[in-house]
PDB file of N, CA and C in Angstrom:
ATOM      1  N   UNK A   1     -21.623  40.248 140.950  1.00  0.00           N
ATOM      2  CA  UNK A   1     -22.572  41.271 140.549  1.00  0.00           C
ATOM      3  C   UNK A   1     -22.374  41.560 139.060  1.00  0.00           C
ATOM      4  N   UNK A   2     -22.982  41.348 138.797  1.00  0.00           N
ATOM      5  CA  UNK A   2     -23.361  41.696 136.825  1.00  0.00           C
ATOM      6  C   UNK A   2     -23.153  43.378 136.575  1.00  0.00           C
ATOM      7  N   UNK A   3     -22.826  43.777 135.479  1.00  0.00           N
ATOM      8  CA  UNK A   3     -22.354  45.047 135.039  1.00  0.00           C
ATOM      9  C   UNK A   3     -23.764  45.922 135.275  1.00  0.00           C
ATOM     10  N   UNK A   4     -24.688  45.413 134.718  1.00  0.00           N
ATOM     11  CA  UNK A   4     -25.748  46.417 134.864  1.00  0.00           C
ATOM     12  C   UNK A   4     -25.998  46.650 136.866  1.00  0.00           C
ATOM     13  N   UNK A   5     -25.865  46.016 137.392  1.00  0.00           N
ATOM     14  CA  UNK A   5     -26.274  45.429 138.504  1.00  0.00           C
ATOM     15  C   UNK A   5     -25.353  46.363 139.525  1.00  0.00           C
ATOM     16  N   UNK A   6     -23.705  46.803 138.912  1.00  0.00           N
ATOM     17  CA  UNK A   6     -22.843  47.625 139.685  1.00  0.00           C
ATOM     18  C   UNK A   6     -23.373  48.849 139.402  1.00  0.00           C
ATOM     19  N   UNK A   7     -23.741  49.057 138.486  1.00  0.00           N
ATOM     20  CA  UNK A   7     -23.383  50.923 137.735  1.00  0.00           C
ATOM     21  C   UNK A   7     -25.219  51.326 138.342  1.00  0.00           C
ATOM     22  N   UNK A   8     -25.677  50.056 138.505  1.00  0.00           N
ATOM     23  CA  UNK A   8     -27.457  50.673 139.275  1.00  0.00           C
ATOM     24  C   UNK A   8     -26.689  51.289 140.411  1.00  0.00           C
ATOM     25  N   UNK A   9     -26.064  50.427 141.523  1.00  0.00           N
ATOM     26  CA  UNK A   9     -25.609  50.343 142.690  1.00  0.00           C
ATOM     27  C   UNK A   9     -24.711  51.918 142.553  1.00  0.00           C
ATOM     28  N   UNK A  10     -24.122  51.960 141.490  1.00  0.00           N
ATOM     29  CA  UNK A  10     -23.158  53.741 141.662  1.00  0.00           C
ATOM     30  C   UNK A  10     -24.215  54.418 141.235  1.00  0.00           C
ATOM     31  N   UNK A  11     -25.048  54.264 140.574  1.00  0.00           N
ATOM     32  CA  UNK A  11     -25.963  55.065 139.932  1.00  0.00           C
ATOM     33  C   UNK A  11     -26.691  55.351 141.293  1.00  0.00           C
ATOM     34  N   UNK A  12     -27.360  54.684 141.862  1.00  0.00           N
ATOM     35  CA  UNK A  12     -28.355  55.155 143.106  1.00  0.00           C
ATOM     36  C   UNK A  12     -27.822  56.005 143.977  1.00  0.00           C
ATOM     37  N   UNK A  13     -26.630  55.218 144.717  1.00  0.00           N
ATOM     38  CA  UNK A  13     -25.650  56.449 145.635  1.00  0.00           C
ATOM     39  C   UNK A  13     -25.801  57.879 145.122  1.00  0.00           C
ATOM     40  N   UNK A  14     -25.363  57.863 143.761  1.00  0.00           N
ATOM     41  CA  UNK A  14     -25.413  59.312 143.316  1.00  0.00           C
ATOM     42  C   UNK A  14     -26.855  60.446 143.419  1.00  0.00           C
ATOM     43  N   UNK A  15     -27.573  59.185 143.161  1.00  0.00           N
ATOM     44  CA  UNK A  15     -28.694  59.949 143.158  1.00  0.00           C
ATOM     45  C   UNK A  15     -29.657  60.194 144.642  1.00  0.00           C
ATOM     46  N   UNK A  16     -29.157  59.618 145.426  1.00  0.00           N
ATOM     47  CA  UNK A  16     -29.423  59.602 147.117  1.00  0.00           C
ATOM     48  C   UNK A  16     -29.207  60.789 147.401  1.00  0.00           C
ATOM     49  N   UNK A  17     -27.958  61.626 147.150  1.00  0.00           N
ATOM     50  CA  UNK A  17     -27.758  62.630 147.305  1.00  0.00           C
ATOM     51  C   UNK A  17     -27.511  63.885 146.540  1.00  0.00           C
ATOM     52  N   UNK A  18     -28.741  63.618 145.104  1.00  0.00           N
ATOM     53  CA  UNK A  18     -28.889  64.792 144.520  1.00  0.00           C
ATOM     54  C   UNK A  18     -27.877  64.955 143.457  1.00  0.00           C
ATOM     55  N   UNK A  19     -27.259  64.218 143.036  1.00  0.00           N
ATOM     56  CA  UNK A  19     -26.303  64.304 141.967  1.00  0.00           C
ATOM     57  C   UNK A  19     -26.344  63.805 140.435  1.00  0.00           C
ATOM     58  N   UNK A  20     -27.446  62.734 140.585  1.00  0.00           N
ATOM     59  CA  UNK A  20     -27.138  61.440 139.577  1.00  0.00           C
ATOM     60  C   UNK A  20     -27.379  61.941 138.464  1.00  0.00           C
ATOM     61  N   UNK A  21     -28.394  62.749 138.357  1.00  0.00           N
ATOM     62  CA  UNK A  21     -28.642  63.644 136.945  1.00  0.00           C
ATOM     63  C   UNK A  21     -27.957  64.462 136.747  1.00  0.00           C
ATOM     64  N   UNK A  22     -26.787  64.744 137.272  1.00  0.00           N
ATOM     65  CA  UNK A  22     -25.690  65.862 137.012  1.00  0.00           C
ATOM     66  C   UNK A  22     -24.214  65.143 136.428  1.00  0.00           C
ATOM     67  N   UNK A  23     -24.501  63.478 136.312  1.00  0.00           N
ATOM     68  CA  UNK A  23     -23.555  62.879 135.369  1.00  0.00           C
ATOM     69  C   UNK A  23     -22.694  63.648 134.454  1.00  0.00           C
ATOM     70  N   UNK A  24     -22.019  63.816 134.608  1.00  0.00           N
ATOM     71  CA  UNK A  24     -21.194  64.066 132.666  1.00  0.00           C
ATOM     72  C   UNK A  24     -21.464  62.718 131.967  1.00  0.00           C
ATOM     73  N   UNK A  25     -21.716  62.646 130.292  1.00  0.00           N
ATOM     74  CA  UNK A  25     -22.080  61.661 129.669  1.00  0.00           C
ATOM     75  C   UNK A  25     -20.836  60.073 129.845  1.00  0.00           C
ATOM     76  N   UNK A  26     -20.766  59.230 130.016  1.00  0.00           N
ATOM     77  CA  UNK A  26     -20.274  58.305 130.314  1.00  0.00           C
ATOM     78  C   UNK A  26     -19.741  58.053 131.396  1.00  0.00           C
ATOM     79  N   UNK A  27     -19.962  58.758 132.600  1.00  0.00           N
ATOM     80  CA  UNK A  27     -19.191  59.065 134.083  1.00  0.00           C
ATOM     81  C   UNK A  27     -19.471  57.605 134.568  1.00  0.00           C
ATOM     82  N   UNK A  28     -20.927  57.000 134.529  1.00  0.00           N
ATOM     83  CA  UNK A  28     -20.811  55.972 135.154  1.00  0.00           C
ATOM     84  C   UNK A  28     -20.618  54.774 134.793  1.00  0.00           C
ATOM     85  N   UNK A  29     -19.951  54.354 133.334  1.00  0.00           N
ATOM     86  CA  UNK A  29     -19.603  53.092 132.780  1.00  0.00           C
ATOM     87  C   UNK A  29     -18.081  53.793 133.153  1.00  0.00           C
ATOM     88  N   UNK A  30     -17.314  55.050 133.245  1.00  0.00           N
ATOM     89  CA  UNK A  30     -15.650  54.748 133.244  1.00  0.00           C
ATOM     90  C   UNK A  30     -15.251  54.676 134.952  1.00  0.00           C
ATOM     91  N   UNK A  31     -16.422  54.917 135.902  1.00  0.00           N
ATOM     92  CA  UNK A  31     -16.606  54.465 137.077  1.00  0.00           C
ATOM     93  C   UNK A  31     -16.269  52.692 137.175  1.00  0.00           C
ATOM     94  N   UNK A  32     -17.887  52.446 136.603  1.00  0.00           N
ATOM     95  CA  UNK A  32     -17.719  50.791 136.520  1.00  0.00           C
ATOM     96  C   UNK A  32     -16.368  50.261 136.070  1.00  0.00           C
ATOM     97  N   UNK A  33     -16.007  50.933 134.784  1.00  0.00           N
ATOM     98  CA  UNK A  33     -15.144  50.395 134.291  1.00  0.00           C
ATOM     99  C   UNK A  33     -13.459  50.148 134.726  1.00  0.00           C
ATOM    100  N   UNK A  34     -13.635  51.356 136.096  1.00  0.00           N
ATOM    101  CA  UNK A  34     -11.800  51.364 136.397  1.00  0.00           C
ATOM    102  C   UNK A  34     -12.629  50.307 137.524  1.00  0.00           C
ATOM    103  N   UNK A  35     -13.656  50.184 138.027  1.00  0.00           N
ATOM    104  CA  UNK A  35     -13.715  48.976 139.371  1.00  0.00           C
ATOM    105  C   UNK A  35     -13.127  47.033 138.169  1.00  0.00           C
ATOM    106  N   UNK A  36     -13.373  47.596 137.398  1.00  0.00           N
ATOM    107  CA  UNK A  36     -13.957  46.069 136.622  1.00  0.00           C
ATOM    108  C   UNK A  36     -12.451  45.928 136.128  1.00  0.00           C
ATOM    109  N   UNK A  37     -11.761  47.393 135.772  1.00  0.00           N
ATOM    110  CA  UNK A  37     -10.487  46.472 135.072  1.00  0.00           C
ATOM    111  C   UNK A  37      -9.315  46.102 136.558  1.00  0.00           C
ATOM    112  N   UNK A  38      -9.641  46.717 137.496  1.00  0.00           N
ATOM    113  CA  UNK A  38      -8.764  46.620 138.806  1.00  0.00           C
ATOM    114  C   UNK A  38      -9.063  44.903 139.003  1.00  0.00           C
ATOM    115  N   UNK A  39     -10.132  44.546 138.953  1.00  0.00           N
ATOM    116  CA  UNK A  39     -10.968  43.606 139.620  1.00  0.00           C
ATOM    117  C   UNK A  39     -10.547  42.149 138.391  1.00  0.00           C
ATOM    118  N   UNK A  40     -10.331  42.709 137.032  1.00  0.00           N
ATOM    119  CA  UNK A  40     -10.370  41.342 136.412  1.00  0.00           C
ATOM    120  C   UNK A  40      -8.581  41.335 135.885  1.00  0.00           C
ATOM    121  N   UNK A  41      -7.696  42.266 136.589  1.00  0.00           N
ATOM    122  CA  UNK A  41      -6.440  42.144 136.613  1.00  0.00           C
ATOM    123  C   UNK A  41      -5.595  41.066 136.957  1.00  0.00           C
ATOM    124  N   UNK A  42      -6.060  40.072 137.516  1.00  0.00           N
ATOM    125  CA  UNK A  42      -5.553  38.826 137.588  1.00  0.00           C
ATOM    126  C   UNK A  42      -5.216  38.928 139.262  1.00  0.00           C
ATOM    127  N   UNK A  43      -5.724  39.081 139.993  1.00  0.00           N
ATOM    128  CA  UNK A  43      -5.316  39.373 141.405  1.00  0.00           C
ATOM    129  C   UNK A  43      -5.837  40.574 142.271  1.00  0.00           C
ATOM    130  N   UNK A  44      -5.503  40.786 143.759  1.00  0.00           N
ATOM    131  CA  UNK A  44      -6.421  42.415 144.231  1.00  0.00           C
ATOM    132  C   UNK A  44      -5.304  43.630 143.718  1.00  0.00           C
ATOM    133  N   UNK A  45      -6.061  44.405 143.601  1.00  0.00           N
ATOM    134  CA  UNK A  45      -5.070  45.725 142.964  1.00  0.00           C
ATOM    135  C   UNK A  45      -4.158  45.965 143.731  1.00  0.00           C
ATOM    136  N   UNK A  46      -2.996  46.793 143.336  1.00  0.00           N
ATOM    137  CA  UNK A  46      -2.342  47.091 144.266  1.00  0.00           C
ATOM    138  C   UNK A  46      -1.953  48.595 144.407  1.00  0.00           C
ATOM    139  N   UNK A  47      -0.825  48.833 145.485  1.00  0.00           N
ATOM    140  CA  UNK A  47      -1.390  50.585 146.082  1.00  0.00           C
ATOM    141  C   UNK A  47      -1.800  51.333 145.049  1.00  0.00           C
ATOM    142  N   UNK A  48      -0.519  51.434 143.936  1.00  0.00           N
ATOM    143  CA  UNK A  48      -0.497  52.287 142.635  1.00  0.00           C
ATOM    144  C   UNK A  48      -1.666  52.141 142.064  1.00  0.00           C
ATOM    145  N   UNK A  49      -2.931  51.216 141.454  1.00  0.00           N
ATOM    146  CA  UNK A  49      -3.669  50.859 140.953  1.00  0.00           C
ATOM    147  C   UNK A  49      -4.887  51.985 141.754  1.00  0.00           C
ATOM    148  N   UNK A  50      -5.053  51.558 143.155  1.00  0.00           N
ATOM    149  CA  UNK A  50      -5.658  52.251 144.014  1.00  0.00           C
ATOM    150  C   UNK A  50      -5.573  53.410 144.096  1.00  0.00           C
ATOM    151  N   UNK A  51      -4.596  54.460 144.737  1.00  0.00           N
ATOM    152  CA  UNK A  51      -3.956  55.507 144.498  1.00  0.00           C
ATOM    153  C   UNK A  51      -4.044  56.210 143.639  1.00  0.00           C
ATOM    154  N   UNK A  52      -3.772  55.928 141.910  1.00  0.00           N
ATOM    155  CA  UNK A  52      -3.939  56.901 141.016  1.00  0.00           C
ATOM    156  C   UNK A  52      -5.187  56.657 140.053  1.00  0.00           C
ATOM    157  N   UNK A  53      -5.527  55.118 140.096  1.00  0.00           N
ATOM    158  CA  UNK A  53      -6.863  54.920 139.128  1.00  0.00           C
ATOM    159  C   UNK A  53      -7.611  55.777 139.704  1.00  0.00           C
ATOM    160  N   UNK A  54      -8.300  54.899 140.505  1.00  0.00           N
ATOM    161  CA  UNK A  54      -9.743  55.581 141.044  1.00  0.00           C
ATOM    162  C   UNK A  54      -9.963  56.556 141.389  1.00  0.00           C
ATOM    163  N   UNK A  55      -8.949  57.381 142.438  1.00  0.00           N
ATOM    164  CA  UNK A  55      -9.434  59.011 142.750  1.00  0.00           C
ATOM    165  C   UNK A  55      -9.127  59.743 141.743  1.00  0.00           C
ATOM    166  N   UNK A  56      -8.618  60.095 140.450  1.00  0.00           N
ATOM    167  CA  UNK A  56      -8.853  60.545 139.106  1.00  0.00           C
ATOM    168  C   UNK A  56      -9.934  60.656 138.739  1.00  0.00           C
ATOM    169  N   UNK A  57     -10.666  59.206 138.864  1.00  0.00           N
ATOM    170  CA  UNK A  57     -12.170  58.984 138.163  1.00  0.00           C
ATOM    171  C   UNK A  57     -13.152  60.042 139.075  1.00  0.00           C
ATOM    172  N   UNK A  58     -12.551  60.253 140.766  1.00  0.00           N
ATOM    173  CA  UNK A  58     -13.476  60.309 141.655  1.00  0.00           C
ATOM    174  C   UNK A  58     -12.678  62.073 141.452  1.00  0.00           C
ATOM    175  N   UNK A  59     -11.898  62.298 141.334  1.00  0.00           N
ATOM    176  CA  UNK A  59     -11.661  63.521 141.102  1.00  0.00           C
ATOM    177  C   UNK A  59     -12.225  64.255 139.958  1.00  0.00           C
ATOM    178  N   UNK A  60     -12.393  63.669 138.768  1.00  0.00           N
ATOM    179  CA  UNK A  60     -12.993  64.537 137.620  1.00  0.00           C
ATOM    180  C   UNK A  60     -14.277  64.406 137.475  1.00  0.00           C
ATOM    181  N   UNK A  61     -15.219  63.208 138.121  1.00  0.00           N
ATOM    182  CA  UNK A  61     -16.557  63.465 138.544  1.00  0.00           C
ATOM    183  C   UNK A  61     -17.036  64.699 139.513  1.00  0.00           C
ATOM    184  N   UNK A  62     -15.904  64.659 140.221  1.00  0.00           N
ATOM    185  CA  UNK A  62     -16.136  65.520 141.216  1.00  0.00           C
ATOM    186  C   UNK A  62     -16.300  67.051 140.666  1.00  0.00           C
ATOM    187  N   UNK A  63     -15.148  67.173 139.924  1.00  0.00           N
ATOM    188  CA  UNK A  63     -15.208  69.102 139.578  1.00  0.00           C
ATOM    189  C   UNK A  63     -16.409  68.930 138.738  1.00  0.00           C
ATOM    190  N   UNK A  64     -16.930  68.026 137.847  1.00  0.00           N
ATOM    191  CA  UNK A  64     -17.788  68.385 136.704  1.00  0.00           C
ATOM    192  C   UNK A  64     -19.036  68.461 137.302  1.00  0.00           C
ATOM    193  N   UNK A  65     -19.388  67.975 138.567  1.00  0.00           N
ATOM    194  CA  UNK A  65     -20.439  68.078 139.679  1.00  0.00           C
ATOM    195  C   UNK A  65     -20.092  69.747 140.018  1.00  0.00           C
ATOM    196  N   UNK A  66     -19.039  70.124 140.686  1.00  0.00           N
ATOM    197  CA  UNK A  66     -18.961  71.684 141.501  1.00  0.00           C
ATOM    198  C   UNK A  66     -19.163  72.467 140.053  1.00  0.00           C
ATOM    199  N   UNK A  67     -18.530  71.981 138.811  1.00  0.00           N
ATOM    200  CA  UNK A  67     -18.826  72.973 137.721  1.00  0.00           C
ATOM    201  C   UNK A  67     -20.304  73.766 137.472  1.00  0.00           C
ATOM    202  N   UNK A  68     -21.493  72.351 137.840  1.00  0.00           N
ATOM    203  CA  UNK A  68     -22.550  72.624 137.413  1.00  0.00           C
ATOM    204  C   UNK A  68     -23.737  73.015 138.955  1.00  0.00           C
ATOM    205  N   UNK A  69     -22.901  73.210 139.668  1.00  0.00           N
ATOM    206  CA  UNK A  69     -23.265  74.179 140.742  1.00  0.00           C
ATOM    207  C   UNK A  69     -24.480  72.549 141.393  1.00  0.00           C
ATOM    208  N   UNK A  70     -24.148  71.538 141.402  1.00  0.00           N
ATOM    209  CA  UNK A  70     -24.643  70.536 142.099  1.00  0.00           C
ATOM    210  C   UNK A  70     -24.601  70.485 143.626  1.00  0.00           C
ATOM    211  N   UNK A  71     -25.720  70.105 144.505  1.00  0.00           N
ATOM    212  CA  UNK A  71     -25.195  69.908 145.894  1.00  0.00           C
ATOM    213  C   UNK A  71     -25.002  68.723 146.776  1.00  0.00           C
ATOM    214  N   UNK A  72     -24.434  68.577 147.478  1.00  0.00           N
ATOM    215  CA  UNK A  72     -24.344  67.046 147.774  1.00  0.00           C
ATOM    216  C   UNK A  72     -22.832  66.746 147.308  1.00  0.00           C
ATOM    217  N   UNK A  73     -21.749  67.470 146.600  1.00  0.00           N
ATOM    218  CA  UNK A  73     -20.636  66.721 146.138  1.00  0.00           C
ATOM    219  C   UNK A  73     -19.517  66.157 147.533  1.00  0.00           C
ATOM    220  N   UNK A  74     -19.712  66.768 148.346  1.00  0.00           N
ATOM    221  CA  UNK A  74     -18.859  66.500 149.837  1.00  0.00           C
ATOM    222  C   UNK A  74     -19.909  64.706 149.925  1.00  0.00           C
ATOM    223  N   UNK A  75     -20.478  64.982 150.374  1.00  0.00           N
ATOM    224  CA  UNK A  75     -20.997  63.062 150.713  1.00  0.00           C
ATOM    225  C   UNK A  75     -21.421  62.659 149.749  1.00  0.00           C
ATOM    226  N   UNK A  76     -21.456  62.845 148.488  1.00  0.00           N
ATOM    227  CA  UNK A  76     -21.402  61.863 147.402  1.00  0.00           C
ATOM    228  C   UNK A  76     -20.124  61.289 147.055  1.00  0.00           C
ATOM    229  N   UNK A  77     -19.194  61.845 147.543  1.00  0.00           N
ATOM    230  CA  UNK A  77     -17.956  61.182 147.775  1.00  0.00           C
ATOM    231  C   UNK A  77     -18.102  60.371 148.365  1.00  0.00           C
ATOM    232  N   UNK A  78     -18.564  60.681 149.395  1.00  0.00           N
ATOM    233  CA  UNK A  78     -18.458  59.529 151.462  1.00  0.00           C
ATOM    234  C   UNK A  78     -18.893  58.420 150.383  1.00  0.00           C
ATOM    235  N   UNK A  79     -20.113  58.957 150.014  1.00  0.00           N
ATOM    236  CA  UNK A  79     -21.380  57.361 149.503  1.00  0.00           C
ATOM    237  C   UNK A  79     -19.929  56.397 148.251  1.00  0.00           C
ATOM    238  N   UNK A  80     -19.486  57.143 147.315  1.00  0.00           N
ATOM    239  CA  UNK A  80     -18.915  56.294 146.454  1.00  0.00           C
ATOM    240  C   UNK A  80     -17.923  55.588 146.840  1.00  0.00           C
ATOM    241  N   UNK A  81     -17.117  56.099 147.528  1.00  0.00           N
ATOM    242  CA  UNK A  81     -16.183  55.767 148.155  1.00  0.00           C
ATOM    243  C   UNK A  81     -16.328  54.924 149.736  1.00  0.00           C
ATOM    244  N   UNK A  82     -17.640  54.316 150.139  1.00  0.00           N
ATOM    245  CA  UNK A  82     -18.048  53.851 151.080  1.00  0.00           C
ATOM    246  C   UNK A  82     -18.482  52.516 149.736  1.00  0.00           C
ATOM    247  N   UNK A  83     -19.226  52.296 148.441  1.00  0.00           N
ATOM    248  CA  UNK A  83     -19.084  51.449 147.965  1.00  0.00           C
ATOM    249  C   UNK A  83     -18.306  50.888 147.106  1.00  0.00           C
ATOM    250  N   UNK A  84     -16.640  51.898 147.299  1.00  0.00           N
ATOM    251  CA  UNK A  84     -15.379  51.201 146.885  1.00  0.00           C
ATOM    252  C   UNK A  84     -15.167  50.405 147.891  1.00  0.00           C
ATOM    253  N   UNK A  85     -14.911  50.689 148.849  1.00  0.00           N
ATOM    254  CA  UNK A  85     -14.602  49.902 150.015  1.00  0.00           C
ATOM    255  C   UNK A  85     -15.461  48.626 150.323  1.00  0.00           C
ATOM    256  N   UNK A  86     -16.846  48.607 150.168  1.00  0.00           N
ATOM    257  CA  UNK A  86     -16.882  47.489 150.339  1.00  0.00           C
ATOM    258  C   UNK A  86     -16.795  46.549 149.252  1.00  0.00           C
ATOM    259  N   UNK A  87     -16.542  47.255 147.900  1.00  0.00           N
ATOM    260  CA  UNK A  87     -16.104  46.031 146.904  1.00  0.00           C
ATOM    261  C   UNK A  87     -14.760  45.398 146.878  1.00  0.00           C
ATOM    262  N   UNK A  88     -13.640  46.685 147.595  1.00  0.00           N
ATOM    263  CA  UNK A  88     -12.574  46.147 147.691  1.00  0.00           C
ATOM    264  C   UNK A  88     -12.129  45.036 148.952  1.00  0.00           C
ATOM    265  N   UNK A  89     -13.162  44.662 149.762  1.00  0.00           N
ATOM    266  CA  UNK A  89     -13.449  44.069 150.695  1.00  0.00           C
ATOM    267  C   UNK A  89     -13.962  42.572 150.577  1.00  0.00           C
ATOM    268  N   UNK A  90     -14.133  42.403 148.880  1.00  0.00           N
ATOM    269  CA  UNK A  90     -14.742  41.546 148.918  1.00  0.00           C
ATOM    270  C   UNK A  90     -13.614  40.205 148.823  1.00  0.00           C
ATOM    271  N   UNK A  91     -14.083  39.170 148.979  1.00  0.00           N
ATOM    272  CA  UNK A  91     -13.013  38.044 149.612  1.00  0.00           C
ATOM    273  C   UNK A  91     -11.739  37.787 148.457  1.00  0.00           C
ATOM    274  N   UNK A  92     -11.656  38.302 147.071  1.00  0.00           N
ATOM    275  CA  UNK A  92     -10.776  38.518 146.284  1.00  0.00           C
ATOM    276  C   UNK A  92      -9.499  39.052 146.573  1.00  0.00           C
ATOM    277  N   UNK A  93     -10.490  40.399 146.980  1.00  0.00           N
ATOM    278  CA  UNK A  93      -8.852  41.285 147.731  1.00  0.00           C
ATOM    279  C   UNK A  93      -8.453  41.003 149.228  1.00  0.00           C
ATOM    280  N   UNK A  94      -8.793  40.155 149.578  1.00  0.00           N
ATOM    281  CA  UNK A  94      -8.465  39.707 151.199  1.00  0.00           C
ATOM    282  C   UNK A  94      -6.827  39.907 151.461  1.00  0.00           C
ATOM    283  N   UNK A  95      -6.044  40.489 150.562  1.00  0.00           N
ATOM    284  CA  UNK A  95      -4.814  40.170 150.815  1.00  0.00           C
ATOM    285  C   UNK A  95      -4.435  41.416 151.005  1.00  0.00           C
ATOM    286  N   UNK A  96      -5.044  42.480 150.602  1.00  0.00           N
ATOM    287  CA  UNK A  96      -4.532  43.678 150.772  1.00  0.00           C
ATOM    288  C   UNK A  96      -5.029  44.713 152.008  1.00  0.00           C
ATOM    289  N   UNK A  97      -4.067  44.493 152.644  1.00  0.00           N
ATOM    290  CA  UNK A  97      -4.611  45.171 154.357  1.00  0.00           C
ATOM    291  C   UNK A  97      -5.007  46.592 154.177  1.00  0.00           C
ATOM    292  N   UNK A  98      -5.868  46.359 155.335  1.00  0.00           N
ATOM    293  CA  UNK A  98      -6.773  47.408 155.390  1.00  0.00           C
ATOM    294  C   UNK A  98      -5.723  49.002 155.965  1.00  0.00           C
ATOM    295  N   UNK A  99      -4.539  48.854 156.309  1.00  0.00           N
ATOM    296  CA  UNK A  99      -3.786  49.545 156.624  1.00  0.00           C
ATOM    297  C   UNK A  99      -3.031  50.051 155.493  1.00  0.00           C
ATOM    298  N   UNK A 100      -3.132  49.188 154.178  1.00  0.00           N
ATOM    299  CA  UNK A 100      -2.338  49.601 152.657  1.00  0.00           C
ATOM    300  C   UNK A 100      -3.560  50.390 151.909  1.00  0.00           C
ATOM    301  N   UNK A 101      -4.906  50.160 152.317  1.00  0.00           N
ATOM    302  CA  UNK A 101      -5.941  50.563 151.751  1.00  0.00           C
ATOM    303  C   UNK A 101      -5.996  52.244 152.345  1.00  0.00           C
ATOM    304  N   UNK A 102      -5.918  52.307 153.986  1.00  0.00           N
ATOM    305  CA  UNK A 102      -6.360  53.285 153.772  1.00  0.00           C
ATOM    306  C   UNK A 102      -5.061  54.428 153.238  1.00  0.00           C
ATOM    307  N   UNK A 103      -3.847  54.041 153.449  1.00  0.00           N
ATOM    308  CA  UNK A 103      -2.571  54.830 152.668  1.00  0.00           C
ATOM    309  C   UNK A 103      -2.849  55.107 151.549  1.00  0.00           C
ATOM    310  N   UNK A 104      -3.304  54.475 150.742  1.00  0.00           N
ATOM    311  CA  UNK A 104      -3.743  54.227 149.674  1.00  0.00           C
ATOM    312  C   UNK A 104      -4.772  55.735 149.277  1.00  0.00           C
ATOM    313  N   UNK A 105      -5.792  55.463 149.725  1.00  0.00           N
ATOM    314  CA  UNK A 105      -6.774  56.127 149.322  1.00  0.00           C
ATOM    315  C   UNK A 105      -7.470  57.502 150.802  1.00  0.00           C
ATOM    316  N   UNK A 106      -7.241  56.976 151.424  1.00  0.00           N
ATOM    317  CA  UNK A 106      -7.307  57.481 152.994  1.00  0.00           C
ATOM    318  C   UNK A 106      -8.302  56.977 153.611  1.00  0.00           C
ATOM    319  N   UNK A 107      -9.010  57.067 154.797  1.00  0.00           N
ATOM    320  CA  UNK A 107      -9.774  56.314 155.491  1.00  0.00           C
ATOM    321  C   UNK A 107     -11.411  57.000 155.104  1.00  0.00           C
ATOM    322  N   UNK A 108     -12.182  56.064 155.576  1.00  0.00           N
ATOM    323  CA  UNK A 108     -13.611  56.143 154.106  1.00  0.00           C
ATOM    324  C   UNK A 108     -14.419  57.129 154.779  1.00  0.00           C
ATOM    325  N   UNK A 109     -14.043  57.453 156.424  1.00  0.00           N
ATOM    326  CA  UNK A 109     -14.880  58.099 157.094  1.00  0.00           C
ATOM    327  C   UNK A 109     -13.879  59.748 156.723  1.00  0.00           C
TER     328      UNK A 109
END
């Protein structure tokens, strides 16, 4: 999937559920960007990578959403974090069990 091609794909989720125009300015290239540097690290990420990259990103999107009195921030999570999972799913990271994933990050449901 091409760069423009991911950040449509985070971009829409967001906006499915009422959020996407409530961006903070660059939210969704440092989105793309922690999937892309996990991804071109030379191998599938591992726990630490998982663990503290991404829910940071998914944590400070998050308050700057409740800051601006947005609704939808409870399952705009589910949604982003339903298309982490299936990128981390993709046959690259086949090595990292789905039992380290959800320790990791917790389970998507």
């Amino acid at each position: 999937m091409i760069e423009g091609q991911a950040q449509a794909r985070i971009y829409q989720a967001l906006c499915a559920v009422g959020v996407g125009d409530a961006l903070p300015p660059g939210a969704l290239g440092a989105i793309h960007g922690e999937l892309s540097h996990l991804r071109c690290a030379g191998g599938p990420p591992d726990r630490a990578d998982i663990a503290e990259r991404i829910p940071v990103k998914l944590l400070r999107l998050e308050w700057a959403l409740r800051l601006r009195n947005k609704p939808g921030v409870e399952r705009y999570r589910d949604d982003l974090r339903q298309l982490w999972w299936e990128w981390l799913n993709q046959p690259i990271h086949a090595t990292l069990r789905s039992t380290e994933r959800e320790d990791a990050i917790g389970p998507a449901s």
